[in-house]
C-alpha atoms as a PDB file:
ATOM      1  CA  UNK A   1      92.905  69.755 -33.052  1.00  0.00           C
ATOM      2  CA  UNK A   2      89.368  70.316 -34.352  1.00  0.00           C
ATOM      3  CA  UNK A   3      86.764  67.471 -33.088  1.00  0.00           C
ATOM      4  CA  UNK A   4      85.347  65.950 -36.306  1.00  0.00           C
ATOM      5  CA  UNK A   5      83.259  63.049 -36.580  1.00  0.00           C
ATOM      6  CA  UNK A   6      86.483  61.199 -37.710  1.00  0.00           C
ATOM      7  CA  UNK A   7      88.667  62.460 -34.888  1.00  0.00           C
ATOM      8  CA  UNK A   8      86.569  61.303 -32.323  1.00  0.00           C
ATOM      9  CA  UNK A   9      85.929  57.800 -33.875  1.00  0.00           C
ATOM     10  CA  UNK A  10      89.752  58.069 -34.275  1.00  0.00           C
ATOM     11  CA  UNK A  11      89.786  58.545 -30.478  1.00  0.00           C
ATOM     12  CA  UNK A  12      87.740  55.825 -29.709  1.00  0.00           C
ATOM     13  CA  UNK A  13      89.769  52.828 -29.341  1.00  0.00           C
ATOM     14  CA  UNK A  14      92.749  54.160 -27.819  1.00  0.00           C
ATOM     15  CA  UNK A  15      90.314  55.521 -25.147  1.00  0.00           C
ATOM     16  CA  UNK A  16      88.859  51.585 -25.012  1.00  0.00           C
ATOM     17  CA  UNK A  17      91.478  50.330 -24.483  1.00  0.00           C
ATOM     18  CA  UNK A  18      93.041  52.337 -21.993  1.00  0.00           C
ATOM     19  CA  UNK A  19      89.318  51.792 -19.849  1.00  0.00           C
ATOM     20  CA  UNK A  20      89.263  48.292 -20.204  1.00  0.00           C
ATOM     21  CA  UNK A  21      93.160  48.305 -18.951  1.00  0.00           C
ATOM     22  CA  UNK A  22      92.069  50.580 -15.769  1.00  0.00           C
ATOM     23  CA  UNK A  23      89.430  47.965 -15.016  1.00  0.00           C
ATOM     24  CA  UNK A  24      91.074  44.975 -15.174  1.00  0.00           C
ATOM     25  CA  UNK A  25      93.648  46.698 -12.941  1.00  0.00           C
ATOM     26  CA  UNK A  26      91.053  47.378 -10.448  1.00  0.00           C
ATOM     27  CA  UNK A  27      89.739  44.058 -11.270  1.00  0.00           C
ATOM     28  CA  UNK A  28      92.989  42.555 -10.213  1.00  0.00           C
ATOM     29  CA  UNK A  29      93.823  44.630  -7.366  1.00  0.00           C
ATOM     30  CA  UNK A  30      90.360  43.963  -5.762  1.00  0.00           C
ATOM     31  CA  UNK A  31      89.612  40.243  -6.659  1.00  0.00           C
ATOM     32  CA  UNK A  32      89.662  39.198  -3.020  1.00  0.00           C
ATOM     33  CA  UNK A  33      86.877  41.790  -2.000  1.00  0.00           C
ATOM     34  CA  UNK A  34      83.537  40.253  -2.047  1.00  0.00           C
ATOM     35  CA  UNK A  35      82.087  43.498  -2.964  1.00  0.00           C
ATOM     36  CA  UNK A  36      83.735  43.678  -5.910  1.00  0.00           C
ATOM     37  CA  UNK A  37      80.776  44.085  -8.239  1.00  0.00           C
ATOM     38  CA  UNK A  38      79.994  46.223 -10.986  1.00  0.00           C
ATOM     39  CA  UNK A  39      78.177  48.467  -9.259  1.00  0.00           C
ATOM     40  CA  UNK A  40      81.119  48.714  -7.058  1.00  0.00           C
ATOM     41  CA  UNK A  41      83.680  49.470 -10.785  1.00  0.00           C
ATOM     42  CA  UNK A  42      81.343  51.930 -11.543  1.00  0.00           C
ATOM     43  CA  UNK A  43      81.217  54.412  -8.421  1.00  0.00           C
ATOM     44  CA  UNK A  44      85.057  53.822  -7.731  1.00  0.00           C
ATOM     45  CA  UNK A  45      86.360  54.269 -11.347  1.00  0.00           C
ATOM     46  CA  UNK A  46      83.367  56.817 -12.696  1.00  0.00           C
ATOM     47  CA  UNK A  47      82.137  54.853 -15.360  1.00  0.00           C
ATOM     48  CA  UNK A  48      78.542  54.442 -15.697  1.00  0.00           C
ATOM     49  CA  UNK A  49      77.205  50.700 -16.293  1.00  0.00           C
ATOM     50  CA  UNK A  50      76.805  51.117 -19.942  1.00  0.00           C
ATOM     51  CA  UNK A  51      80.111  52.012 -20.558  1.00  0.00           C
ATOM     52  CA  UNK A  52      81.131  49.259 -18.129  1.00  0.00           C
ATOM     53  CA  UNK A  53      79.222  46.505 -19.885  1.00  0.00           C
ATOM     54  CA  UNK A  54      80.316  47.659 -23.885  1.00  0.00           C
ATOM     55  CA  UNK A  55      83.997  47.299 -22.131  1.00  0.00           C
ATOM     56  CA  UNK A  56      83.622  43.589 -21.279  1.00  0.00           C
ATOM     57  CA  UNK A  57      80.973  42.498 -24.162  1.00  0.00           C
ATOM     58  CA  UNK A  58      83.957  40.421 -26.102  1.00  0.00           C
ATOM     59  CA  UNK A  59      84.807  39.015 -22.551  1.00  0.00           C
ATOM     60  CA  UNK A  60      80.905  37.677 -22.087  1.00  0.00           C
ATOM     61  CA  UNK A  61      80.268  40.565 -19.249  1.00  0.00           C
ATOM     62  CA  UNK A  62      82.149  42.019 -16.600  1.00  0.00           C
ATOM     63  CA  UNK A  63      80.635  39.765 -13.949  1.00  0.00           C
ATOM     64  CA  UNK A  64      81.779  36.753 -16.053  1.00  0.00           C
ATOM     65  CA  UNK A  65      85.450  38.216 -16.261  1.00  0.00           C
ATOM     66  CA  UNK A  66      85.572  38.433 -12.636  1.00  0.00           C
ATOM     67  CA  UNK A  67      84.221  35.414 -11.961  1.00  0.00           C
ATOM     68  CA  UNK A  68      86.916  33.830 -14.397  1.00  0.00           C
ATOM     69  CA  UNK A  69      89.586  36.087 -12.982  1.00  0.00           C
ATOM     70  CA  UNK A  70      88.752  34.830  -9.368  1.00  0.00           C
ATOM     71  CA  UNK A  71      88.144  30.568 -10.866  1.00  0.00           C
ATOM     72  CA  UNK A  72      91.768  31.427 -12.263  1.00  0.00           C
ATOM     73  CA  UNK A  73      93.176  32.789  -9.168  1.00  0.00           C
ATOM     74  CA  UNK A  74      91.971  30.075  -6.891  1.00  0.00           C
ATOM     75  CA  UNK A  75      93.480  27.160  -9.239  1.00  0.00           C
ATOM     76  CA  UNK A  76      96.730  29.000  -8.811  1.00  0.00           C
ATOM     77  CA  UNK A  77      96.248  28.741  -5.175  1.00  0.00           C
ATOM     78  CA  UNK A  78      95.296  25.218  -4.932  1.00  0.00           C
ATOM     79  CA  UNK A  79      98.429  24.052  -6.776  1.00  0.00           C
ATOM     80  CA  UNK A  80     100.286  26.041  -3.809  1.00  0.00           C
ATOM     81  CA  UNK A  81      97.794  24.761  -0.834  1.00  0.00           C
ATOM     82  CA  UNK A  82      98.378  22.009   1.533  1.00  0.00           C
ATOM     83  CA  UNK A  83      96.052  19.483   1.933  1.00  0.00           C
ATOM     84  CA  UNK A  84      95.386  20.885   5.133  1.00  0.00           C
ATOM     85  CA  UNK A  85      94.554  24.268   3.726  1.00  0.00           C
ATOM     86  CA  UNK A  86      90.522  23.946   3.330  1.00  0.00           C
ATOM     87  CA  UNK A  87      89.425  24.608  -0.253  1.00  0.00           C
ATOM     88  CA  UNK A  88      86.609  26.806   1.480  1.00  0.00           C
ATOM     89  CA  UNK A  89      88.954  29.071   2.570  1.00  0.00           C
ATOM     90  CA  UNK A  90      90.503  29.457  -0.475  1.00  0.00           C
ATOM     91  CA  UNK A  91      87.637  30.242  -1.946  1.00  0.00           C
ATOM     92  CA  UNK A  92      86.385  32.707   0.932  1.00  0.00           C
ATOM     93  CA  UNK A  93      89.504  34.398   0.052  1.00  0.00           C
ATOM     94  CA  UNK A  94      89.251  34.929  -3.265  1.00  0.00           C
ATOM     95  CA  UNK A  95      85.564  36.512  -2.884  1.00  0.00           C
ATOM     96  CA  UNK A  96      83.029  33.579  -2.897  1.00  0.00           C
ATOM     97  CA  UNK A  97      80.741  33.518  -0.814  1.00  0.00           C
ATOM     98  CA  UNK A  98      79.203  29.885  -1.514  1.00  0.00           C
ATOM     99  CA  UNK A  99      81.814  27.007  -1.378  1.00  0.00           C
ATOM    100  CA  UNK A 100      78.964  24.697  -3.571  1.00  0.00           C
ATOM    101  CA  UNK A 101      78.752  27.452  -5.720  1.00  0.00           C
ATOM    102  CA  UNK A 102      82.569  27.899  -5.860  1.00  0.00           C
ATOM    103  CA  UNK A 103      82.978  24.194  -6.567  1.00  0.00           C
ATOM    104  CA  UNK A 104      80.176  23.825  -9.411  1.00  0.00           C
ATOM    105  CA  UNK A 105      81.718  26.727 -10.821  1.00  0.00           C
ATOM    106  CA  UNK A 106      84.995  25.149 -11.017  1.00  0.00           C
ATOM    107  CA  UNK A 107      84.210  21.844 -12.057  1.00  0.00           C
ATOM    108  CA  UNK A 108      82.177  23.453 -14.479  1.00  0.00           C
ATOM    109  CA  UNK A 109      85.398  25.848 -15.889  1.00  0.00           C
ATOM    110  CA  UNK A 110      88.045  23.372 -15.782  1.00  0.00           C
ATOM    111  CA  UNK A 111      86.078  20.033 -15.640  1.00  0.00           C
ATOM    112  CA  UNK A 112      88.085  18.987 -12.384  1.00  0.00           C
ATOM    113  CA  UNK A 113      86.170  19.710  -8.698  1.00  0.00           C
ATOM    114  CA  UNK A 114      88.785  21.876  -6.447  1.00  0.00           C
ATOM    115  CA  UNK A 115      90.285  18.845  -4.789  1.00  0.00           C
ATOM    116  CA  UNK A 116      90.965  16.709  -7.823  1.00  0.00           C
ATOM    117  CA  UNK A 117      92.931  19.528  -8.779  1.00  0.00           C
ATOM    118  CA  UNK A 118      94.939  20.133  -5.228  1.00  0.00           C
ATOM    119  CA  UNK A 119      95.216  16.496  -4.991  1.00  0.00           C
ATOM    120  CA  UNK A 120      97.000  15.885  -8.434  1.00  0.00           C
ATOM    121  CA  UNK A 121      99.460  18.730  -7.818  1.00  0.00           C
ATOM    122  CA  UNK A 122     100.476  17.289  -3.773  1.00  0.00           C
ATOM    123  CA  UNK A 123     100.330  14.172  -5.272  1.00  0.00           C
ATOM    124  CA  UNK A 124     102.614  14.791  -8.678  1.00  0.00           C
ATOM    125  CA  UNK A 125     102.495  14.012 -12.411  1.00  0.00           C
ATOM    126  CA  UNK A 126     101.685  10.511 -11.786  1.00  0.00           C
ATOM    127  CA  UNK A 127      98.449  11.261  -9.878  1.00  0.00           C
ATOM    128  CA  UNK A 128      95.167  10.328 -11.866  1.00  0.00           C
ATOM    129  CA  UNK A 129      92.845  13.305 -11.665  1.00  0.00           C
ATOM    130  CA  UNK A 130      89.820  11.048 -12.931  1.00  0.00           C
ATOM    131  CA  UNK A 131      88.808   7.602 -14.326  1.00  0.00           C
ATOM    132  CA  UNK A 132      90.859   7.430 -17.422  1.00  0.00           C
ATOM    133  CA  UNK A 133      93.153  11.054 -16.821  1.00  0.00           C
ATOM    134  CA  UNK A 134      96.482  11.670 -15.939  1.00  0.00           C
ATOM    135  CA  UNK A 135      98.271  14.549 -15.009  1.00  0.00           C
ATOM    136  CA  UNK A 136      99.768  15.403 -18.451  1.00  0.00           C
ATOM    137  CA  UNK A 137      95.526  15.132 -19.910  1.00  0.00           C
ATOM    138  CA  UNK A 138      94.548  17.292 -17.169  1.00  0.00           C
ATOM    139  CA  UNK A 139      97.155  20.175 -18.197  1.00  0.00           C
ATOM    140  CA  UNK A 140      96.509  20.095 -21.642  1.00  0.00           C
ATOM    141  CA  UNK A 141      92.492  20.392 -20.786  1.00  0.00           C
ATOM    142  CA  UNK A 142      93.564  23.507 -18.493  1.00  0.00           C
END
C-alpha cells in the first residue's frame, strides 16, 4: 500500500486507539507504584510526552486519569476494608503519598471524605453518609 496523505490520516485513529489502550493497560497494571508518572509511561512504553498528552487530552491529562484511576480504585477498596484497615494505608497502597491530599482529593471527586464512605458500606444501606443523605443518595451521586 502506497502512503498517501489519506492513508496515513486513515491510519491515524486505529493507531490512537490502540496507544491509548496500551496505556491504560500500563496504567492499570502499575496504579499501585508511586512512580507511576508520565515521565515514567513515556521511557517504559516509548512514547514521547507529546504523544502522551494528545492521548489523554479528552480525559483532562494523563496525570488526571491516573489520579481518577487510583480515587476509583481506593473507593473500591474501602467498600471491602475493615474499619480496622487504616484509610492511610489504603491510600499508601494505591500510590499516594499524602493521606490529606488523598482525602481532599476524594471528598473533592465523590463529595464523601474516605471514611464516610467505609463507614456507610460496614454500616449498610441504612447508614446516613451526611446531614440529610442516605445510602441510596450517596450511590446515585457516585
Amino acid at each position: 500500500v502506497r502512503q498517501t496523505p489519506a492513508t496515513l490520516e486513515a491510519a491515524r485513529a486505529p493507531i490512537t486507539a490502540i496507544q491509548f489502550d496500551r496505556v491504560r493497560r500500563f496504567i492499570a497494571e502499575n496504579l499501585k507504584s508511586p512512580d507511576l508518572t508520565p515521565d515514567t509511561i513515556c521511557a517504559r512504553l516509548g512514547l514521547s510526552r507529546r504523544n502522551l498528552y494528545y492521548l489523554f487530552e479528552k480525559h483532562g491529562g494523563v496525570a488526571t486519569f491516573i489520579k481518577n484511576r487510583r480515587l476509583a480504585a481506593c473507593q473500591h477498596a474501602l467498600t471491602k476494608s475493615s474499619e480496622r484497615e487504616l484509610i492511610s494505608s489504603i491510600a499508601y497502597e494505591y500510590g499516594f503519598t499524602n493521606p490529606s491530599a488523598f482525602s481532599r482529593q476524594f471528598q473533592a471527586r465523590y463529595g464523601f471524605s474516605p471514611s464516610e464512605v467505609r463507614s456507610a458500606y460496614v454500616n449498610g444501606p441504612n447508614a446516613h453518609v451526611a446531614a440529610g443523605s442516605t445510602f441510596v443518595d450517596w450511590l446515585m451521586r457516585v
